[in-house]
N, C-alpha and C. Protein backbone atom coordinates (compact mmCIF):
# COMPACT_ATOMS: atom_id res chain seq x y z
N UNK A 1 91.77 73.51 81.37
CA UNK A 1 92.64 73.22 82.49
C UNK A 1 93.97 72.73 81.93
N UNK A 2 94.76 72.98 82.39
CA UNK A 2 96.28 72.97 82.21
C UNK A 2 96.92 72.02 83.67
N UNK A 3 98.25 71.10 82.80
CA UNK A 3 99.10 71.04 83.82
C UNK A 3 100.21 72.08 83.92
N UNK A 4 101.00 72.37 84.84
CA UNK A 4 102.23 73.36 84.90
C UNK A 4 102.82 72.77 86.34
N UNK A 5 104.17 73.33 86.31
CA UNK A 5 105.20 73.22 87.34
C UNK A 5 105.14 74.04 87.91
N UNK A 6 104.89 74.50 89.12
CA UNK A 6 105.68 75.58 89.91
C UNK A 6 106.87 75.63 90.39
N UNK A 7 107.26 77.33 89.64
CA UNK A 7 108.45 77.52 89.47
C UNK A 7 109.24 78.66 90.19
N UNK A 8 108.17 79.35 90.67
CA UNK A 8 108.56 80.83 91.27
C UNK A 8 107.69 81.05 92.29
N UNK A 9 108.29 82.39 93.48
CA UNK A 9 106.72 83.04 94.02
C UNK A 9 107.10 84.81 93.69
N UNK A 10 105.99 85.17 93.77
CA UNK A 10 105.78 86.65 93.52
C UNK A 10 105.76 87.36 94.63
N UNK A 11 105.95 88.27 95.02
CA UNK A 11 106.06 88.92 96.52
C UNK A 11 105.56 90.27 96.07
N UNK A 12 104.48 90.81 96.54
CA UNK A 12 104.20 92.02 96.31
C UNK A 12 103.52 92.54 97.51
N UNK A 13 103.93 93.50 98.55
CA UNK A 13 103.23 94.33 99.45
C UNK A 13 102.56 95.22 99.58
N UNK A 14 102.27 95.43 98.10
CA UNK A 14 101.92 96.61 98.05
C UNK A 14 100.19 96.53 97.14
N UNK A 15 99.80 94.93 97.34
CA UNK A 15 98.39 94.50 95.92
C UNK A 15 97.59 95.69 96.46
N UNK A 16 96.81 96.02 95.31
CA UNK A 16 95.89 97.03 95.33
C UNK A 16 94.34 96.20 94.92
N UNK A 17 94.72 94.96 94.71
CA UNK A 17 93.10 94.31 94.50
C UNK A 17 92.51 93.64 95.68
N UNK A 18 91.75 93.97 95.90
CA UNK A 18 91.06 93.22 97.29
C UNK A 18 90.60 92.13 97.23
N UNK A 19 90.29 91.27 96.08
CA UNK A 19 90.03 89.97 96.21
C UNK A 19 91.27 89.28 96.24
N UNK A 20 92.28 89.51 95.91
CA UNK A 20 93.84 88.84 96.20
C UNK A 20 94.20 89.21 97.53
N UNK A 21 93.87 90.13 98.57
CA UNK A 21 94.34 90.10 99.61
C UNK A 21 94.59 89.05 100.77
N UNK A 22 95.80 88.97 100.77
CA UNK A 22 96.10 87.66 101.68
C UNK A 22 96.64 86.29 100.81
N UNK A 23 96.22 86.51 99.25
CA UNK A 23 96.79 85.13 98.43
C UNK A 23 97.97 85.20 97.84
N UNK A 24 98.55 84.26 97.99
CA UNK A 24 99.85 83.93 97.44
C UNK A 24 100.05 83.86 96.18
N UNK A 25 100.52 84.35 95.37
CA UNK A 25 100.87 84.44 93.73
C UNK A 25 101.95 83.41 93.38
N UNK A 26 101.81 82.98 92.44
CA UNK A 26 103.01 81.75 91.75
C UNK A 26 103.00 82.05 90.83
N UNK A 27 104.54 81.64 90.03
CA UNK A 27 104.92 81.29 88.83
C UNK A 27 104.92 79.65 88.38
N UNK A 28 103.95 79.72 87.05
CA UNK A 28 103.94 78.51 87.09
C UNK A 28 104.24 78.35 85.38
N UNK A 29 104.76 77.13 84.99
CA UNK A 29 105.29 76.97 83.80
C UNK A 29 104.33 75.66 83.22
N UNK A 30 103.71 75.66 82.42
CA UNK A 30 102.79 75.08 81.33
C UNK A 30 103.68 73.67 80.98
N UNK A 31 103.35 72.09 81.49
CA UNK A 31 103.96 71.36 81.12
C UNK A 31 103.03 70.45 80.46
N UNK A 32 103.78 69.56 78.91
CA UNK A 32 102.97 68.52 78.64
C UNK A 32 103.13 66.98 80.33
N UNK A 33 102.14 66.10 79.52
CA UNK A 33 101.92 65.14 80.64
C UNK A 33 103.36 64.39 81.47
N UNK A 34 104.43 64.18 80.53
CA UNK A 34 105.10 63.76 80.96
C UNK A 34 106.51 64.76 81.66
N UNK A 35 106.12 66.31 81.72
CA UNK A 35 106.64 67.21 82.08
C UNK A 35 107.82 68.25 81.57
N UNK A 36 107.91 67.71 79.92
CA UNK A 36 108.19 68.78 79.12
C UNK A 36 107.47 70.36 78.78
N UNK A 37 108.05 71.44 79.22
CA UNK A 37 107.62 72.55 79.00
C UNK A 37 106.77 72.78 77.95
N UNK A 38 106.07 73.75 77.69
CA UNK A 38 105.00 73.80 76.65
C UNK A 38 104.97 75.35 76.45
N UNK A 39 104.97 76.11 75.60
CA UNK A 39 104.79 77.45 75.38
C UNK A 39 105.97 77.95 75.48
N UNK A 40 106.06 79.54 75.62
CA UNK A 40 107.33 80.05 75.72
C UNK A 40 107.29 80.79 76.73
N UNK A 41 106.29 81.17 77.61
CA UNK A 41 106.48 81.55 78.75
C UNK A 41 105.31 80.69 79.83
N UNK A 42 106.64 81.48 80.80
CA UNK A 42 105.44 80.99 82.45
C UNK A 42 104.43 82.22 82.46
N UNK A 43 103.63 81.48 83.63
CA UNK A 43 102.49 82.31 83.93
C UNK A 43 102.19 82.71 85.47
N UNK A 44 101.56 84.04 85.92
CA UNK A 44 101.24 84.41 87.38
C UNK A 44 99.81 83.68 87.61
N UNK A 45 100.32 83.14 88.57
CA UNK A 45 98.86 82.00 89.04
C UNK A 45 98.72 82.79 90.26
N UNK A 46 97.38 83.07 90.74
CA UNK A 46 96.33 82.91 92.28
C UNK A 46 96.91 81.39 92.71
N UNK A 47 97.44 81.31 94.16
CA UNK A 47 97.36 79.75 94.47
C UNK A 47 96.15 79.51 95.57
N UNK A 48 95.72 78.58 95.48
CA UNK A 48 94.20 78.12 96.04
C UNK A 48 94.45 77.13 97.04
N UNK A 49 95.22 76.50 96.82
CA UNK A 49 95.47 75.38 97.33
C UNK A 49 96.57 74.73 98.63
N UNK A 50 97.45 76.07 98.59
CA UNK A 50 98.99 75.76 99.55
C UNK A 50 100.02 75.22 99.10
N UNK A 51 99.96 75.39 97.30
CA UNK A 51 100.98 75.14 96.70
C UNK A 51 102.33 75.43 96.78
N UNK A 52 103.29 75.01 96.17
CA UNK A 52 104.95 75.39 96.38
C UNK A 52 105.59 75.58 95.05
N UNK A 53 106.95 75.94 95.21
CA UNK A 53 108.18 75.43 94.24
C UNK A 53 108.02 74.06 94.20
N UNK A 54 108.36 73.20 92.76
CA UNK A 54 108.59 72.28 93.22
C UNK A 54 107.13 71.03 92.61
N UNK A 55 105.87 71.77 92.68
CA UNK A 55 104.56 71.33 92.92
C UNK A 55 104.17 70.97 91.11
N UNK A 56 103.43 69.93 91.08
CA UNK A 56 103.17 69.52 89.52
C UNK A 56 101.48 69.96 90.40
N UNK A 57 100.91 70.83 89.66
CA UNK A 57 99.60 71.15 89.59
C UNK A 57 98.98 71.39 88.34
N UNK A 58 97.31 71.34 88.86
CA UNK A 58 96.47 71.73 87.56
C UNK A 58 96.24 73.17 87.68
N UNK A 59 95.70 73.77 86.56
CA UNK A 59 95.40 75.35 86.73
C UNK A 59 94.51 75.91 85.54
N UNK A 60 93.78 76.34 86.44
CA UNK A 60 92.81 77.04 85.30
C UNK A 60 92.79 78.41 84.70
N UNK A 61 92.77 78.59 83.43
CA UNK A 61 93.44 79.66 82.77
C UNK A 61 92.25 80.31 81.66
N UNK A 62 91.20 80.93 82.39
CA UNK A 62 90.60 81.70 81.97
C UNK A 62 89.84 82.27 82.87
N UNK A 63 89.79 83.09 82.66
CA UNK A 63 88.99 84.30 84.05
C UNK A 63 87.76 84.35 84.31
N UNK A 64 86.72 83.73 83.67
CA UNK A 64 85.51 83.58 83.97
C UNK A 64 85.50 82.33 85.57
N UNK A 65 86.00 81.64 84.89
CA UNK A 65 86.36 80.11 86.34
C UNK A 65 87.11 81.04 87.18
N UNK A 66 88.03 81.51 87.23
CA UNK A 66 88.75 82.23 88.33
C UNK A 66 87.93 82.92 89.17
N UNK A 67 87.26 84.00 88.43
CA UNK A 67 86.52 84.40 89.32
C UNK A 67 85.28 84.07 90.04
N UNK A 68 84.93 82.80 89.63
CA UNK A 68 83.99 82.28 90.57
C UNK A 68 84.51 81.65 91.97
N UNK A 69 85.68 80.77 91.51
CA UNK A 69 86.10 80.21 92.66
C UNK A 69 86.55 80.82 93.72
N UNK A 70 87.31 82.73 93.22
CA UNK A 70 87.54 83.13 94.26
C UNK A 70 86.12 84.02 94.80
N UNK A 71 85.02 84.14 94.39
CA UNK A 71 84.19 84.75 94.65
C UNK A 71 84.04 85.95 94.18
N UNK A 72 85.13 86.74 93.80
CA UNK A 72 84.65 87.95 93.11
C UNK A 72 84.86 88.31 91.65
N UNK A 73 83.70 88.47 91.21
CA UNK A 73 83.14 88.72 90.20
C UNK A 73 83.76 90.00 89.17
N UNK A 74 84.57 90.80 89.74
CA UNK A 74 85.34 91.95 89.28
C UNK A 74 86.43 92.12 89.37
N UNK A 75 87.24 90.82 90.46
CA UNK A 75 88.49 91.02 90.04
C UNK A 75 89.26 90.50 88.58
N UNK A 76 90.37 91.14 88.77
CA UNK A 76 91.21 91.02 87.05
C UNK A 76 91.95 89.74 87.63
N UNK A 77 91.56 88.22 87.76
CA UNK A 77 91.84 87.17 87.62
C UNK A 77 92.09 86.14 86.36
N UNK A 78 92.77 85.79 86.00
CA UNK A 78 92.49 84.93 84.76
C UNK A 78 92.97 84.36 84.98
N UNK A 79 94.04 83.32 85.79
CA UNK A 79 95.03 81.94 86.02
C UNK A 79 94.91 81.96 87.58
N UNK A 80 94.64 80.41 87.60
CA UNK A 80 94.29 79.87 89.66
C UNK A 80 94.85 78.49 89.29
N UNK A 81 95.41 78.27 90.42
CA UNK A 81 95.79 77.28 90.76
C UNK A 81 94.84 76.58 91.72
N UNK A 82 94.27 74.86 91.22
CA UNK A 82 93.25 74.66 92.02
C UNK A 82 93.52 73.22 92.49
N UNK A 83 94.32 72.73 92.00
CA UNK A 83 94.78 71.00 92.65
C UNK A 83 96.04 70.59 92.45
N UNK A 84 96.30 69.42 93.02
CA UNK A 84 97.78 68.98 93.09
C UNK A 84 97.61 67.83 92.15
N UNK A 85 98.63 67.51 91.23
CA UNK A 85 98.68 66.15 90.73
C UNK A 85 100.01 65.29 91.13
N UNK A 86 99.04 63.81 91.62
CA UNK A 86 99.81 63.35 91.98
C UNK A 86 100.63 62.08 91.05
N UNK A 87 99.66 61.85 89.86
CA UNK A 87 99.92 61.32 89.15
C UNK A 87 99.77 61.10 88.04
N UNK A 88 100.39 61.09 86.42
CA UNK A 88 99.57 61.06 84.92
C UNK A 88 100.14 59.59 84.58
N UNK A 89 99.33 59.24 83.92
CA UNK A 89 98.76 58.16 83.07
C UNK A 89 98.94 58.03 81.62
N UNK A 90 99.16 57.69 80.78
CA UNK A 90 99.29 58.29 79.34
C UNK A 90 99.50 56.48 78.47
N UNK A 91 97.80 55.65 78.03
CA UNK A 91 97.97 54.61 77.44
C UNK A 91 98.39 53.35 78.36
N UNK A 92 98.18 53.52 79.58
CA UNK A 92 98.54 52.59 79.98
C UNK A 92 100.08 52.65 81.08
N UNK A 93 100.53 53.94 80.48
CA UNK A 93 102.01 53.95 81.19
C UNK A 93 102.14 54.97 81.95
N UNK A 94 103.02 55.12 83.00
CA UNK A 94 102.69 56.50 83.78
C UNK A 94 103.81 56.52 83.65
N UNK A 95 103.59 58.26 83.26
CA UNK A 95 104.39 59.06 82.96
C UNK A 95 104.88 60.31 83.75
N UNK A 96 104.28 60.37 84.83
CA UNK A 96 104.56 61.16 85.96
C UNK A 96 104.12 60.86 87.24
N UNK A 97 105.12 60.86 88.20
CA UNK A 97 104.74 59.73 89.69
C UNK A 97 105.46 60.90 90.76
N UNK A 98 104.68 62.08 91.59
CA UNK A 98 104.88 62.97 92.26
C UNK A 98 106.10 62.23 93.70
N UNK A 99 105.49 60.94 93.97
CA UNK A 99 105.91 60.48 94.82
C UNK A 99 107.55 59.84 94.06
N UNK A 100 108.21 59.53 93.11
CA UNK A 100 109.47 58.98 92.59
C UNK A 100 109.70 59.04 90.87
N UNK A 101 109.63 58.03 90.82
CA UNK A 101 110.37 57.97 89.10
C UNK A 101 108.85 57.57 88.29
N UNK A 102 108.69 58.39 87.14
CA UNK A 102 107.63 58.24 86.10
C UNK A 102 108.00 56.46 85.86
């Protein structure tokens, strides 16, 4: 499980997979705890949850978990978005506060 930012949405009318029908796609960018970027790229997330731009979430990034949670077993899933964080912790000090200043 990963934290990341959401950063984008994907718009496609045209999905050809039927277990995505009806879900919202995000771009989401891989952050350490205190919300420095991590990697060199973002990633297309499934959102699960009613996520946004804007949103510090967790996300799970391997396709075996994906496809359970969405139920099907054959779609080409590998990144879901499955909770909101509202807050990290790190030794005692918090380092990320959804609601104002870390």
């Amino acid at each position: 499980m990963i934290l990341a930012d959401v950063i984008g949405t994907v718009v496609s009318p045209s999905l050809q997979v039927p277990a995505l029908d009806g879900r919202k796609l995000l771009v989401v960018r891989p952050v350490q705890p205190a919300g420095a970027p991590v990697g060199p790229k973002p990633r297309i997330a499934v959102d699960t949850i009613g996520a946004g731009v804007g949103d510090r979430v967790l996300v799970i990034d391997e396709g075996n978990s994906g496809r359970q949670i969405l139920g099907a077993q054959d779609a080409p899933v590998k990144t879901l978005i499955v909770g909101f964080v509202d807050e990290v912790e790190l030794g005692g000090e918090r380092v990320y506060n959804h609601g104002g200043e870390a």
